[in-house]
Protein backbone atom coordinates (compact mmCIF):
# COMPACT_ATOMS: atom_id res chain seq x y z
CA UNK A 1 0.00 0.00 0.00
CA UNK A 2 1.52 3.03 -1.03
CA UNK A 3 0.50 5.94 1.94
CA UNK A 4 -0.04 9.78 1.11
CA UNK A 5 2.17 12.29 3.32
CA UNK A 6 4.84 9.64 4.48
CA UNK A 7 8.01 7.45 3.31
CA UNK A 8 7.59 4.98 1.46
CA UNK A 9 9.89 2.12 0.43
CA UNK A 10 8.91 1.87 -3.19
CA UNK A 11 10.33 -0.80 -6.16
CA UNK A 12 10.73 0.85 -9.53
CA UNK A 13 8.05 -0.46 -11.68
CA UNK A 14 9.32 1.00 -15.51
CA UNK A 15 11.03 3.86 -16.61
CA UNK A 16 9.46 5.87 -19.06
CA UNK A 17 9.89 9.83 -20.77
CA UNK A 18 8.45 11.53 -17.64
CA UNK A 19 10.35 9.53 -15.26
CA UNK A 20 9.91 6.37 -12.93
CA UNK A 21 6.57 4.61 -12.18
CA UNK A 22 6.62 3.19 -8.84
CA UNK A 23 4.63 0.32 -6.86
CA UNK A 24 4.13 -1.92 -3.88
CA UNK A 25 3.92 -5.30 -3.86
CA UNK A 26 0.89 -5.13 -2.02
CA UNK A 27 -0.86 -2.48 -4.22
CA UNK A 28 -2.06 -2.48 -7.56
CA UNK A 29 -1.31 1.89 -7.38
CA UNK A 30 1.44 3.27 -8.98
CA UNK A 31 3.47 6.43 -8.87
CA UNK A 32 5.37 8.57 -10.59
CA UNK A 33 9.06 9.95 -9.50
CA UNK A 34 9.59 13.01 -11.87
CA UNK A 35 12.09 11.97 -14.51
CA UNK A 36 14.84 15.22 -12.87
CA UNK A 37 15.27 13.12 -9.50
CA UNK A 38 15.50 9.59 -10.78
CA UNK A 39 18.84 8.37 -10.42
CA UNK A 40 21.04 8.02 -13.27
CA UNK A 41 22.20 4.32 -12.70
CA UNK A 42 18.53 3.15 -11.28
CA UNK A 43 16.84 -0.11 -13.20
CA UNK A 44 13.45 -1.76 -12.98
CA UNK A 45 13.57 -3.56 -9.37
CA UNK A 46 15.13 -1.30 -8.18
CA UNK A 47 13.68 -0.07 -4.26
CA UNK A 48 13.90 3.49 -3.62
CA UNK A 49 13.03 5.46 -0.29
CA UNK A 50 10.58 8.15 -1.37
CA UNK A 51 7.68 10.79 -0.41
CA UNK A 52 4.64 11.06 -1.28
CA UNK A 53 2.17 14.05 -1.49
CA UNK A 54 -0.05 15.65 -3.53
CA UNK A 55 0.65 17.59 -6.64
CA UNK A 56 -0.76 20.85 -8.09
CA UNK A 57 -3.73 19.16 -9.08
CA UNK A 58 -4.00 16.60 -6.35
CA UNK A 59 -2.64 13.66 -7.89
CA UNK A 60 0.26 11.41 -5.73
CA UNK A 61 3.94 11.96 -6.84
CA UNK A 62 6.99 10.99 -5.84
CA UNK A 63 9.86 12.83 -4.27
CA UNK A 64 13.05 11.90 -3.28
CA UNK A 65 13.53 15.12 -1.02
CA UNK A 66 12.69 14.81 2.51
CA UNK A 67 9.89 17.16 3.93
CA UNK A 68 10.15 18.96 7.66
CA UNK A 69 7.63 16.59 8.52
CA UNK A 70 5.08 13.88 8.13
CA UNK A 71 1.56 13.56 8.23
CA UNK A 72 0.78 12.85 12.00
CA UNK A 73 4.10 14.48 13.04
CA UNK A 74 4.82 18.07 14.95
CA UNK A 75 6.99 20.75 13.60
CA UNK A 76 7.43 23.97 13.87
CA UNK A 77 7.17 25.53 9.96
CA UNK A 78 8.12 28.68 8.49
CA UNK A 79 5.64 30.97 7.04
CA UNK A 80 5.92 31.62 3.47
CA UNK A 81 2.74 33.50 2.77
CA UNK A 82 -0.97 34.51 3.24
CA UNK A 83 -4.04 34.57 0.85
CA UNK A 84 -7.94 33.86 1.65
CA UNK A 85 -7.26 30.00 1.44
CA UNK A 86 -4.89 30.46 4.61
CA UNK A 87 -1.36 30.39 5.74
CA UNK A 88 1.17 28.98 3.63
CA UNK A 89 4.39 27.21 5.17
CA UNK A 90 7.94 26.26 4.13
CA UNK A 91 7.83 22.38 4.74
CA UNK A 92 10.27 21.57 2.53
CA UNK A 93 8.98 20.25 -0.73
CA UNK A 94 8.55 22.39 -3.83
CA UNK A 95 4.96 22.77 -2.95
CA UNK A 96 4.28 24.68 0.61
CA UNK A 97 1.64 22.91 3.26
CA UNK A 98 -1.84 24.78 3.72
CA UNK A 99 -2.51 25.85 6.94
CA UNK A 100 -6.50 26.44 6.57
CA UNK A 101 -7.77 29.31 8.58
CA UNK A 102 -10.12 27.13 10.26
CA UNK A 103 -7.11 25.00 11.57
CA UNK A 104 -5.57 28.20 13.37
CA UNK A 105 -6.57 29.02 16.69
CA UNK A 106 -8.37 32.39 17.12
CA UNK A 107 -5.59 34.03 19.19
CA UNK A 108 -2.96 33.15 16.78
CA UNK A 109 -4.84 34.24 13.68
CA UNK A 110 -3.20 37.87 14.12
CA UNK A 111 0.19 36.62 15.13
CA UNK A 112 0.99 34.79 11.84
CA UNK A 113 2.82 36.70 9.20
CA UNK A 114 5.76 35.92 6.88
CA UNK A 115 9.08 35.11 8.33
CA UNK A 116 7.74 33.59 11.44
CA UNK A 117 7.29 30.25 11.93
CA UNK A 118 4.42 28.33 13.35
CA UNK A 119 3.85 24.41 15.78
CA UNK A 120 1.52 22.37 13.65
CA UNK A 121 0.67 19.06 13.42
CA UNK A 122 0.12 17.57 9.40
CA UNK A 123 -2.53 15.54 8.72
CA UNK A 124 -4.52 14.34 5.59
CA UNK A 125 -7.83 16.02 5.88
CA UNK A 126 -11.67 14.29 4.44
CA UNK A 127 -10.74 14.37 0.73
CA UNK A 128 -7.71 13.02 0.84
CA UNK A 129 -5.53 16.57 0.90
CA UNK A 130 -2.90 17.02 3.30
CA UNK A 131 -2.83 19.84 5.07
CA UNK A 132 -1.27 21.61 8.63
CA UNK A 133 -3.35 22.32 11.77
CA UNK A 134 -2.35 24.29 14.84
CA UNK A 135 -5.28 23.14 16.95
CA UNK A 136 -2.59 20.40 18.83
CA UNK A 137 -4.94 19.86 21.26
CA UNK A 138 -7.49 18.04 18.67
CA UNK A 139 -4.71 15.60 17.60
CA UNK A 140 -3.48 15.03 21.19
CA UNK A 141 -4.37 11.50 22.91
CA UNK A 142 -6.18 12.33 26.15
CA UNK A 143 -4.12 9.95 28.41
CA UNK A 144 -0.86 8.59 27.85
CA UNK A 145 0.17 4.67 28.23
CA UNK A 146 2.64 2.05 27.48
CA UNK A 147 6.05 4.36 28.88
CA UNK A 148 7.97 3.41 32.09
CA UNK A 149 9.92 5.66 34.39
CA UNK A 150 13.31 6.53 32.37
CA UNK A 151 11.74 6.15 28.50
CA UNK A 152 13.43 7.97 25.98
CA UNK A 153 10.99 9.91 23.85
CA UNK A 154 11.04 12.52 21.11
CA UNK A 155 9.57 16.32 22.12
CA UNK A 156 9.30 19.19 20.55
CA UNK A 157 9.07 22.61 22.61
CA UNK A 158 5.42 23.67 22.36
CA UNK A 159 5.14 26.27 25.17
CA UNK A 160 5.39 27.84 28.68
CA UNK A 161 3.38 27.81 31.33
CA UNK A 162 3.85 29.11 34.82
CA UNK A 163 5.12 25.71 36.07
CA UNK A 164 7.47 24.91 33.21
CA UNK A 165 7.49 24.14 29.58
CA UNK A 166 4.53 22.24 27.38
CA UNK A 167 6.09 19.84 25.42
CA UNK A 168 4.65 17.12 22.44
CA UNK A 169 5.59 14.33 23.29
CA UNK A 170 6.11 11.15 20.26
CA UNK A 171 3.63 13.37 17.91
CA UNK A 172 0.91 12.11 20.60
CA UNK A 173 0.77 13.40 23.82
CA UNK A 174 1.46 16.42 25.90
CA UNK A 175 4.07 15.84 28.41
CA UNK A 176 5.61 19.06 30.95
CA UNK A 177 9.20 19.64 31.61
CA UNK A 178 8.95 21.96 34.65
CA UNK A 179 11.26 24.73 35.88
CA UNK A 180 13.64 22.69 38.04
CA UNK A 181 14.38 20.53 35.25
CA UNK A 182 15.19 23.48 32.68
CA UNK A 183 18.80 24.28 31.96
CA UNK A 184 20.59 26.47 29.08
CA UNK A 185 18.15 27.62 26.31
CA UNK A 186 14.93 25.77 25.67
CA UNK A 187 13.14 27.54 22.88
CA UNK A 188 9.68 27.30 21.02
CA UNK A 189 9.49 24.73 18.06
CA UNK A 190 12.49 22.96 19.14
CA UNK A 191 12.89 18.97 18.84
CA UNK A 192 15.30 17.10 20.95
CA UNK A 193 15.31 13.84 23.33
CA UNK A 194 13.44 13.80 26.74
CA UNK A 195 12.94 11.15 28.99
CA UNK A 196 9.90 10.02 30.85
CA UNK A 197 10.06 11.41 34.49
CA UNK A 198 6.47 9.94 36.06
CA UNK A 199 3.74 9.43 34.71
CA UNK A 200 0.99 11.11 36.46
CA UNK A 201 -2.20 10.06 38.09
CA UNK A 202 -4.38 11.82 35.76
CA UNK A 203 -2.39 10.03 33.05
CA UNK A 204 -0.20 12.95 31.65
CA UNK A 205 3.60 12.82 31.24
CA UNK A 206 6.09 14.67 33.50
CA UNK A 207 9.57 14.78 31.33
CA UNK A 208 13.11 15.25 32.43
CA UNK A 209 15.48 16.60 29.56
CA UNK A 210 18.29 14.31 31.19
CA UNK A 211 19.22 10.50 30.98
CA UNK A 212 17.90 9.40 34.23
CA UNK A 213 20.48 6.88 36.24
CA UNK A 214 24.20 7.04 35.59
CA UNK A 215 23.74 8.92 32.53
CA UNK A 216 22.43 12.42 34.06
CA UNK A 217 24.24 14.79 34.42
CA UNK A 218 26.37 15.24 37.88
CA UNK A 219 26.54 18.64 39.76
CA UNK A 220 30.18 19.54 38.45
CA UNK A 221 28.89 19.26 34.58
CA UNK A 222 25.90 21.21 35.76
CA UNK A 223 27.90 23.71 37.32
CA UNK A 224 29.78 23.92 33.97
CA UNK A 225 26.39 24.01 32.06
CA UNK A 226 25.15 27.22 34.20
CA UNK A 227 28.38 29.11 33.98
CA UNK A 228 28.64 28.55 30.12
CA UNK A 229 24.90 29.72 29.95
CA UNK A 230 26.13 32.82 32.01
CA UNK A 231 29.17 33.75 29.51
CA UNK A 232 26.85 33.92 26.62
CA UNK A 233 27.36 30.13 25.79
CA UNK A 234 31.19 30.42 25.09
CA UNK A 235 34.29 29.76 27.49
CA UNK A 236 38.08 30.02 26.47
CA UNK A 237 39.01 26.92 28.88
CA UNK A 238 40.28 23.35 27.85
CA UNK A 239 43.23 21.11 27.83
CA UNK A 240 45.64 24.17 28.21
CA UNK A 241 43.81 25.61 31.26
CA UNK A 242 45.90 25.87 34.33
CA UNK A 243 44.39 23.62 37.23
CA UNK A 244 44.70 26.91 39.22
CA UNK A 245 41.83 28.42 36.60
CA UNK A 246 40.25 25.57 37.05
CA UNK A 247 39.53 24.98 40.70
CA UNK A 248 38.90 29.01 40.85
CA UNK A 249 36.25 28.70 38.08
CA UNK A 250 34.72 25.13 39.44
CA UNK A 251 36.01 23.92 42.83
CA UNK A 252 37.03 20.94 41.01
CA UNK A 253 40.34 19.26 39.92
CA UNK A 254 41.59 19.46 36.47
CA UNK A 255 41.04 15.95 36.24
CA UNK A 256 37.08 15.90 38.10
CA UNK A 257 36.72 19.06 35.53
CA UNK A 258 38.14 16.83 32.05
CA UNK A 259 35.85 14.41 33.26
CA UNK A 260 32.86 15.96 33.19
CA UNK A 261 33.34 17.32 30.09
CA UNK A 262 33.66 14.43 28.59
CA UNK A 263 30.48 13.41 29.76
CA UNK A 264 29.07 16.60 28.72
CA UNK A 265 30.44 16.37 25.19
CA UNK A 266 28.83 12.67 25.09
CA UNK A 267 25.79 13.79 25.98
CA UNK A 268 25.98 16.47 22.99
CA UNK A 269 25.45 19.32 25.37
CA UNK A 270 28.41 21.23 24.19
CA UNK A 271 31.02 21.27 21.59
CA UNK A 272 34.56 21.27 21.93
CA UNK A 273 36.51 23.77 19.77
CA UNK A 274 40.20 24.46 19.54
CA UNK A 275 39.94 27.87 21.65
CA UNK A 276 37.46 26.26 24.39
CA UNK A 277 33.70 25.01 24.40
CA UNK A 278 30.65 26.21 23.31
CA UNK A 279 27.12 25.20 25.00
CA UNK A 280 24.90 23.18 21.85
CA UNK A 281 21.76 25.67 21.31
């Protein structure tokens, strides 16, 4: 079955002028990959990894670009422009994502304008098109189920309240990281890994945006974290850095301080440059 606003893993069918008619083995449908993206060396049998969406005129093609996101998937899109249909956004295919008007929140409606960027969710609405919505809430499972303590799940910053930040959790659920658990830059729109905290009585997710057990980070890297958040994200320290500097700066030994860099630099909190380290944005 080949399936509208997602990847499919398609064989190549025939090749013909306007390009490469592809098929499932499971479905008699075919569709076409635009002859200016099939691959040169390609041959009937071939399998090839590819999108499809709807074209100009509704019909399914193939693309072997990648889009921002997926039907049932959250993303925060750029906004490309506005006319009476609705908002259009930047999802990266050659043809931008509606955003109906009746899919926008009141509130927002006066907020959107080119060169800002909206959360949405894309789905395939009655008829088949797809299309974004930024009414989460309606695509949201009411209770959450099936995670344990210390899951690792996908998020992507939705936004904050006065006891921390809303997050979507897995394209599914709404999950909160509160304050205590914020450190360094958290901003709207953003994806990254979280980890499942508790799981409440009422059946929402609390989420923690460290590894829980050995893995979390220990008070000297967060001491490192909060200092490099204070210098604007950048500090000239490393290998070359006196142990005098060091203890001064951290308490720590040079070798309690290489340490938890390391750990930090696993963890893909910060980079390590030849002049010092840099907090990862």
């Amino acid at each position: 079955m080949i399936l509208v606003g997602s990847l499919n893993s398609l064989r190549i069918l025939r090749l013909a002028g306007p390009g490469a008619f592809l098929g499932a083995p499971d479905s008699p449908q075919e569709v076409l990959l635009p002859g200016a993206q099939v691959p040169q060396d390609c041959k009937v049998g071939d399998e090839l990894e590819v999108f499809v969406y709807l074209d100009s005129e509704d019909r399914p093609v193939a693309t072997l670009q990648r889009p921002k996101a997926q039907v049932g998937e959250v993303a925060a899109l750029d906004i490309v422009s506005l006319n009476d249909a609705g908002v259009f956004l930047d999802w990266g295919l050659p043809k931008d994502l509606l955003l109906p008007y009746n899919e926008i929140p009141r509130e927002l409606r006066n907020t959107l304008e080119p060169g800002r960027f909206v959360l949405v969710i894309v789905f395939q609405d009655e008829s088949g098109r797809i299309a974004a919505s930024a009414r989460l809430d309606e695509f949201m499972e009411s209770e959450a189920g099936g995670f344990n303590e210390g899951d690792q799940v996908r998020i992507v910053v939705a936004n904050r309240t006065e006891l921390g930040v809303r997050v979507v959790v897995n394209d599914q659920y709404w999950g909160l990281v509160h304050n205590n658990e914020l450190f360094g830059t958290v901003r709207m729109g953003e994806c990254r890994d979280g980890w499942i905290k508790a799981l409440r009585s009422d059946r929402r997710l609390n989420i923690s945006l460290q590894p829980p057990g050995p893995a979390r980070i220990d008070p000297v890297a967060q001491k490192i974290l909060d200092r490099l958040a204070a210098e604007g994200g950048f500090m000239a320290i490393g290998d070359k850095t006196t142990p005098e500097l060091i203890y001064k700066l951290f308490g720590v030994s040079k070798k309690v301080f290489k340490q938890a860099i390391g750990g930090l630099f696993k963890a893909r909190r910060i980079v390590i440059e030849s002049g010092g380290i840099r907090l990862v944005k």
